[in-house]
Each structure stands twice: as structure tokens, then as C-alpha cells.
N, C-alpha and C. Protein backbone atom coordinates (compact mmCIF):
# COMPACT_ATOMS: atom_id res chain seq x y z
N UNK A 1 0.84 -1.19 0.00
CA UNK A 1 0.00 0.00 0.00
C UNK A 1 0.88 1.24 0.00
N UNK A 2 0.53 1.86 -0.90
CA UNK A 2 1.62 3.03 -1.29
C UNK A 2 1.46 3.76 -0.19
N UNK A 3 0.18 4.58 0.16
CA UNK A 3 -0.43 5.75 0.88
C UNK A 3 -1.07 5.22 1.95
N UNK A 4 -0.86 3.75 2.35
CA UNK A 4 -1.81 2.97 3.78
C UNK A 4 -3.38 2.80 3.00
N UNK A 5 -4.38 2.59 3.91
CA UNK A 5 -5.58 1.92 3.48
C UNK A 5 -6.15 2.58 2.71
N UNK A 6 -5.80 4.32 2.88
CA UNK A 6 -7.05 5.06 1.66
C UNK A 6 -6.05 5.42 0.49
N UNK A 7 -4.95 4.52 0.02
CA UNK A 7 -4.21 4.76 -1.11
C UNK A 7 -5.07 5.39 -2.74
N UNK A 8 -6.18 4.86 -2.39
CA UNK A 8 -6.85 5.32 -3.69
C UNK A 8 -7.86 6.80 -3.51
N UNK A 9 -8.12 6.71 -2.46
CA UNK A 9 -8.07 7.97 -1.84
C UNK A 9 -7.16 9.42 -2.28
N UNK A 10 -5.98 8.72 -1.39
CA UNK A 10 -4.98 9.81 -1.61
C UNK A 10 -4.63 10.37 -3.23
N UNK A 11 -4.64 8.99 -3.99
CA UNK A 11 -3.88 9.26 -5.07
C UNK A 11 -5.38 9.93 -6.04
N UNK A 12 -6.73 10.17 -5.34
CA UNK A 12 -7.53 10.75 -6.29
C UNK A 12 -7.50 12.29 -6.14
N UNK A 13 -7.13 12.82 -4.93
CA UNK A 13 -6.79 14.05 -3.69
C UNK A 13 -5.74 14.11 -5.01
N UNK A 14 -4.46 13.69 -5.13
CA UNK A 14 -3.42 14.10 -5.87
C UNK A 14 -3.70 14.30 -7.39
N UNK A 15 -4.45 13.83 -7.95
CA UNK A 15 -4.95 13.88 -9.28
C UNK A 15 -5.64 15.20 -9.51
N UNK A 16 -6.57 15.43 -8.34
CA UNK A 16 -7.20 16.67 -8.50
C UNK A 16 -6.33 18.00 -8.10
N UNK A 17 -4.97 18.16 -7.80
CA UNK A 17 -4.18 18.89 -7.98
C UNK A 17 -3.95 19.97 -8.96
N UNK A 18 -3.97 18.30 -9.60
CA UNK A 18 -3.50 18.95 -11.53
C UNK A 18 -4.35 19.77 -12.06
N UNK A 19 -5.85 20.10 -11.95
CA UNK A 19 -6.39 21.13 -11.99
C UNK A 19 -7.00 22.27 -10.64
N UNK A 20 -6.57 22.02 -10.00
CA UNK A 20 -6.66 23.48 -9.08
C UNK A 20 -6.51 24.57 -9.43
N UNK A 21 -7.40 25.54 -9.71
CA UNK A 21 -7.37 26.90 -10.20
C UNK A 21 -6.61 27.71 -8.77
N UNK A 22 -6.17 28.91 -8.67
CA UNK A 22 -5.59 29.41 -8.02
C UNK A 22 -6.88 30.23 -6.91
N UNK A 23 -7.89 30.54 -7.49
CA UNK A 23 -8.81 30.74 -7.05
C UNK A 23 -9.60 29.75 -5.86
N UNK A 24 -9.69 28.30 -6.77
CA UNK A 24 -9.56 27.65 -5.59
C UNK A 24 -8.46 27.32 -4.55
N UNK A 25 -7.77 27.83 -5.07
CA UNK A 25 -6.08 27.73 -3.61
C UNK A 25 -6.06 28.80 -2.78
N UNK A 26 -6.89 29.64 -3.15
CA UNK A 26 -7.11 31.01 -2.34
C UNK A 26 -7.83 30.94 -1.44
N UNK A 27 -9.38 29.94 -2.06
CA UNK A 27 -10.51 29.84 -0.97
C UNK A 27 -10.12 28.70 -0.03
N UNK A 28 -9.27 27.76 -0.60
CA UNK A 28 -8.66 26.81 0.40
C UNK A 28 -7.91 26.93 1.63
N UNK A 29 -6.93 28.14 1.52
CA UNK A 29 -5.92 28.81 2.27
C UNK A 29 -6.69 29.73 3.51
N UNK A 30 -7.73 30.13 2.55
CA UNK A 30 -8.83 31.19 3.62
C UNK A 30 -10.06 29.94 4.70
N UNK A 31 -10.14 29.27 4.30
CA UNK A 31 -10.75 28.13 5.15
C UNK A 31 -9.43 27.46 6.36
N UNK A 32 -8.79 26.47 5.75
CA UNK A 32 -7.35 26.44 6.32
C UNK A 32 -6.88 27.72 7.40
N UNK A 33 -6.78 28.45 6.71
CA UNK A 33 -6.56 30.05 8.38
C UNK A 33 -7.50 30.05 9.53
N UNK A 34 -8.99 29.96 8.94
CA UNK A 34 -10.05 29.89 9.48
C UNK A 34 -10.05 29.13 10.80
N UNK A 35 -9.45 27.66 10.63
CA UNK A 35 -9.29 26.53 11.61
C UNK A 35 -8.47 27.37 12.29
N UNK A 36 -9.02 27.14 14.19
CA UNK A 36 -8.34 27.44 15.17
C UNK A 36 -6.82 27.08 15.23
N UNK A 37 -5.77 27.25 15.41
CA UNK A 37 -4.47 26.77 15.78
C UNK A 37 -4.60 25.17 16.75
N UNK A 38 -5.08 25.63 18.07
CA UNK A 38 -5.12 24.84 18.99
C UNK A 38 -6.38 23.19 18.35
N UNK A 39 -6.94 24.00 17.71
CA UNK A 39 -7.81 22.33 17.10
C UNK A 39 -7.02 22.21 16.25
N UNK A 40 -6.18 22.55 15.55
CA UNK A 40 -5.41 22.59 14.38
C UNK A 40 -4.34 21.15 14.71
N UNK A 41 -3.90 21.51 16.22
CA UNK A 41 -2.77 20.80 16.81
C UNK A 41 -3.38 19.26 17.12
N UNK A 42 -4.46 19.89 18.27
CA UNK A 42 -5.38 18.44 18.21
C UNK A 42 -5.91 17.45 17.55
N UNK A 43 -5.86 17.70 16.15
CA UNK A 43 -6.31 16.94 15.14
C UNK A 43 -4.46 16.35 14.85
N UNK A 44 -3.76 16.96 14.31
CA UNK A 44 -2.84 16.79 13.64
C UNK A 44 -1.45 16.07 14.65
N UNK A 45 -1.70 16.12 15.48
CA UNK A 45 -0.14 15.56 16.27
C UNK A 45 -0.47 14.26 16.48
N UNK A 46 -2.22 13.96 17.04
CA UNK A 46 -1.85 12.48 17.24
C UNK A 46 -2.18 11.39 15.43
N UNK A 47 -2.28 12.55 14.29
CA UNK A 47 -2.06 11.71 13.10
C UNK A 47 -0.48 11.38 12.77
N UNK A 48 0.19 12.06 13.26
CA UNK A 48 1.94 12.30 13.05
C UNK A 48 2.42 11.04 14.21
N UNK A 49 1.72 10.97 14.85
CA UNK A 49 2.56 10.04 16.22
C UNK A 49 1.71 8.51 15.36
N UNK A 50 0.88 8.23 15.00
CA UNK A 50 0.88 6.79 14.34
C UNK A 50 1.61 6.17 13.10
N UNK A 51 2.63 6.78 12.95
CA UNK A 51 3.40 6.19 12.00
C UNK A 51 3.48 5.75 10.53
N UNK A 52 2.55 6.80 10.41
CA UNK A 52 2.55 6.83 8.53
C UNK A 52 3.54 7.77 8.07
N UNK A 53 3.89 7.92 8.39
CA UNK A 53 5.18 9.68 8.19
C UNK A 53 5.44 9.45 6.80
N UNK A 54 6.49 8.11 6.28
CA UNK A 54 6.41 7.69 5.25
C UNK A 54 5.62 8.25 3.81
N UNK A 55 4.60 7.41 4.08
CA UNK A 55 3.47 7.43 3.36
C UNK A 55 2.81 8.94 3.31
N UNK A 56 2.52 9.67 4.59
CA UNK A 56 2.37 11.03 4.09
C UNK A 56 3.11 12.27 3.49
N UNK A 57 4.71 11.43 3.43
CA UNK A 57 5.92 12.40 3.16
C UNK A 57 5.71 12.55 1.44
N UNK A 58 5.71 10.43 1.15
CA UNK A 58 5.65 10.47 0.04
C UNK A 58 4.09 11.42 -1.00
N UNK A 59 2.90 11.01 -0.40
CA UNK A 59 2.27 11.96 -0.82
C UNK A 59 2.12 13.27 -0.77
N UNK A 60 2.69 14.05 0.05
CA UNK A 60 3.22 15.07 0.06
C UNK A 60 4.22 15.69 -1.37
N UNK A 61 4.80 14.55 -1.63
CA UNK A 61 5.80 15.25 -2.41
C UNK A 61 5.08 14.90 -3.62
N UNK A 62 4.57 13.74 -3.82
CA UNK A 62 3.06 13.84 -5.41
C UNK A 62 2.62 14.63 -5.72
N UNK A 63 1.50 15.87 -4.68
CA UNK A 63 1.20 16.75 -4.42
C UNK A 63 1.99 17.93 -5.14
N UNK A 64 2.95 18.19 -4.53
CA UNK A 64 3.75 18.83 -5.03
C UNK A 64 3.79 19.28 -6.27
N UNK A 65 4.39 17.91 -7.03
CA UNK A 65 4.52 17.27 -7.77
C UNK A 65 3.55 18.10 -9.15
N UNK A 66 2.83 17.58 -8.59
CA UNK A 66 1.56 17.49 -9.75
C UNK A 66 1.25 19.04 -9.91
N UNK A 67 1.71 19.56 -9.23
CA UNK A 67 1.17 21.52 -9.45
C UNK A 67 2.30 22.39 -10.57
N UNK A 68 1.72 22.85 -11.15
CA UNK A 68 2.86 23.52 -11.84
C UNK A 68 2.96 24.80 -11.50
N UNK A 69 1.86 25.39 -11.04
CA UNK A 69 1.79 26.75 -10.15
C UNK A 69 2.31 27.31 -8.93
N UNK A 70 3.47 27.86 -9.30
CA UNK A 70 4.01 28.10 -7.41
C UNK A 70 2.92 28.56 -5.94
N UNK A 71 2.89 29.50 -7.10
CA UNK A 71 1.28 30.55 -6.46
C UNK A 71 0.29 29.43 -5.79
N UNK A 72 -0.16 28.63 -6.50
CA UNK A 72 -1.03 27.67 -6.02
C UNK A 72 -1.01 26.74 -5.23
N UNK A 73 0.41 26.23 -5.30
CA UNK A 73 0.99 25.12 -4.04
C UNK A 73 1.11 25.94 -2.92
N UNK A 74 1.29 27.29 -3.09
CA UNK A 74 1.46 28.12 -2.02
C UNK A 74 0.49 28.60 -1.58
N UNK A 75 -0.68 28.75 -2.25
CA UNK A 75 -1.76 28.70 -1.29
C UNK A 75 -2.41 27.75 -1.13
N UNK A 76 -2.20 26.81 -1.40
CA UNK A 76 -3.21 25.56 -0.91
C UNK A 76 -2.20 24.58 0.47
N UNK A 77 -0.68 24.64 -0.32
CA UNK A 77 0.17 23.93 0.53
C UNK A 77 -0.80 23.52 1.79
N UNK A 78 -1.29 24.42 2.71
CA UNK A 78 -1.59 23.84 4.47
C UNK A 78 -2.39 22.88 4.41
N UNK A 79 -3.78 23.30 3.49
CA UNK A 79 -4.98 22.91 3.34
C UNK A 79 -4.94 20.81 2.87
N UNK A 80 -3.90 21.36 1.91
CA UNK A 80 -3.39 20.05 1.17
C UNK A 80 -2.82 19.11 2.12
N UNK A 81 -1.93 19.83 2.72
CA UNK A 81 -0.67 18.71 3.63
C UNK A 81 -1.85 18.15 4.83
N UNK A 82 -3.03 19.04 5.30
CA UNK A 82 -3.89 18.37 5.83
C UNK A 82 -4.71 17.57 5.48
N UNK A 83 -4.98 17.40 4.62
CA UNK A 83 -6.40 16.57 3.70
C UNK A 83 -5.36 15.39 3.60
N UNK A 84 -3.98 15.48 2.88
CA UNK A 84 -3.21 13.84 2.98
C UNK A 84 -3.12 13.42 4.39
N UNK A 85 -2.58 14.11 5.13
CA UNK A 85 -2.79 13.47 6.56
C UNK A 85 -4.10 12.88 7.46
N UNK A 86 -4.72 13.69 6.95
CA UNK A 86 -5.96 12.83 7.21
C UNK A 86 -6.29 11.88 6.40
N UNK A 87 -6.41 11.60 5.28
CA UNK A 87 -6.79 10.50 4.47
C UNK A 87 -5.45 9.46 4.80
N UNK A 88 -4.30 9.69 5.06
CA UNK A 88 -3.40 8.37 5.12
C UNK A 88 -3.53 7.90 6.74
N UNK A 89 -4.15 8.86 7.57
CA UNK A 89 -4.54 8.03 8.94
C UNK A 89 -5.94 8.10 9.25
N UNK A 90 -6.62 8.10 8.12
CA UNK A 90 -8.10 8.00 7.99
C UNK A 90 -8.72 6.67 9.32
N UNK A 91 -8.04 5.57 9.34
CA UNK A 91 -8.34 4.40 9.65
C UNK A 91 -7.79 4.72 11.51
N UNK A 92 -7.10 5.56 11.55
CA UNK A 92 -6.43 5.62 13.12
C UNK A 92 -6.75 6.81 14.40
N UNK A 93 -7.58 7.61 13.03
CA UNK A 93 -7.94 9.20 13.95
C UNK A 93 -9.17 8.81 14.31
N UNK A 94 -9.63 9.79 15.23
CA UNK A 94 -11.29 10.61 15.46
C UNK A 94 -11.37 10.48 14.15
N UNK A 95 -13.25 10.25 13.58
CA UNK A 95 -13.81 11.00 12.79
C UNK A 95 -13.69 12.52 13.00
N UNK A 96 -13.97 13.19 14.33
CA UNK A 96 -13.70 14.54 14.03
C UNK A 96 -12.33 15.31 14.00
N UNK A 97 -11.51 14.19 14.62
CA UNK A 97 -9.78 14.53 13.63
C UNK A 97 -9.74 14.80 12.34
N UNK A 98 -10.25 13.87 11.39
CA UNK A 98 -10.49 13.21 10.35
C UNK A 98 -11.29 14.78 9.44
N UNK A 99 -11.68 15.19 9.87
CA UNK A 99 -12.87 16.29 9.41
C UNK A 99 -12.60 17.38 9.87
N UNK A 100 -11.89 18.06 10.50
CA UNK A 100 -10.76 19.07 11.19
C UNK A 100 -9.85 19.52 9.89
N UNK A 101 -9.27 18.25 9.61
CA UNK A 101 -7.96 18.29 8.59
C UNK A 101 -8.33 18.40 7.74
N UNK A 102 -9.29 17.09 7.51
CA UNK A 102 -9.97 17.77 5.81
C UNK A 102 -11.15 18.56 5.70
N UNK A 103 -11.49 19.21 6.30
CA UNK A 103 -12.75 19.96 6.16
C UNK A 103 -12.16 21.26 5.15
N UNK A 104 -10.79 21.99 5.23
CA UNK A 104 -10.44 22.89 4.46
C UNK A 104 -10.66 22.79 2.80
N UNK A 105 -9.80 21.52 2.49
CA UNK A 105 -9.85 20.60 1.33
C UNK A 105 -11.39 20.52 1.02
N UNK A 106 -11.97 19.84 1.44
CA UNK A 106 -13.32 19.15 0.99
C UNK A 106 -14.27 20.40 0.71
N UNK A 107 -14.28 22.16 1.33
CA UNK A 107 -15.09 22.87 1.59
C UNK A 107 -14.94 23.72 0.52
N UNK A 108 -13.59 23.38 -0.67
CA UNK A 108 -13.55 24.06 -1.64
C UNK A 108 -13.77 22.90 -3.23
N UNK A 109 -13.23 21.73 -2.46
CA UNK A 109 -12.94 20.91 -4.08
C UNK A 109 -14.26 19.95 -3.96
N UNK A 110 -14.98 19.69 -3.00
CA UNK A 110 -16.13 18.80 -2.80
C UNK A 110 -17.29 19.23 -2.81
N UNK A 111 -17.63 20.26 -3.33
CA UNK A 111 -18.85 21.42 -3.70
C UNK A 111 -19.72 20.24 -4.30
């Protein structure tokens, strides 16, 4: 499993990269800010302490990858690095971990 259990998941999250308008990286970034810091932490440290690091490094760098827009990785970057982390410890968080992280992601590309 490339990305752990939601590999097909992740790699559909990474596909939809390749068209991200910047517009949507804007409204992504402005949702993403939106989230408190302190729930920010709560969601995200105990996805980092189960041991996918790996697997979210490597999708991380797909991500990347797949953007040809600086501008756009740069505003989506947070929104993004959260939506993989949640989908590669989909199986180990809270549902409302789970929906914390990706709620930024999902509230612009899941319309």
C-alpha cells in the first residue's frame, strides 16, 4: 500500500491537484486560516505520532509534484498537507480529527 488503506483515496486528492485553479487555492488557504491553531494541533499531532510519516511524506511530495503553479501550491500547501494526513490516517484518527484536517480541502474541491 503506497499511501496505507485510503491509497486510492490519496492518489484521487493528488490527481485533482492537476487542476486546481488558483482561485480555488485562495478559498482553500482562507478556510485552512479559518481553523483554530489549537484544534489545528489536536487533530494533527496524534495523526503524526501513528506512524505513517512515510506514506504522508511520500504523498506530500506527489502533491507537489503534480502543481505547476508556485502561487497555487502556495496557497493551498496547508490545506493540502492536511487533507493527505488525514486521508493516510483515515483508519487511526477521530472522525472529528479526520474532518478538522480535511474539512479545508473538501469545503472548496467537494462542492
Amino acid at each position: 500500500m503506497r499511501y496505507g488503506p485510503q491509497t486510492e483515496q490519496v492518489e484521487a486528492l493528488i490527481e485533482r491537484m492537476r487542476t486546481l485553479t488558483e482561485e480555488q487555492a485562495g478559498e482553500m488557504r482562507n478556510a485552512w486560516l479559518a481553523t483554530p491553531e489549537d484544534l489545528w494541533d489536536e487533530a494533527s499531532l496524534p495523526a503524526v505520532s501513528f506512524g505513517r510519516w512515510r506514506e504522508t511524506v511520500a504523498a506530500f511530495s506527489a502533491a507537489d509534484d503534480s502543481v505547476d503553479s508556485v502561487e497555487v501550491w502556495e496557497n493551498a500547501q496547508g490545506s493540502v498537507m492536511d487533507a493527505i494526513l488525514a486521508l493516510v490516517t483515515k483508519d487511526l484518527i477521530s472522525e472529528e480529527h479526520f474532518n478538522l484536517l480535511y474539512g479545508p480541502w473538501a469545503s472548496v474541491m467537494e462542492q
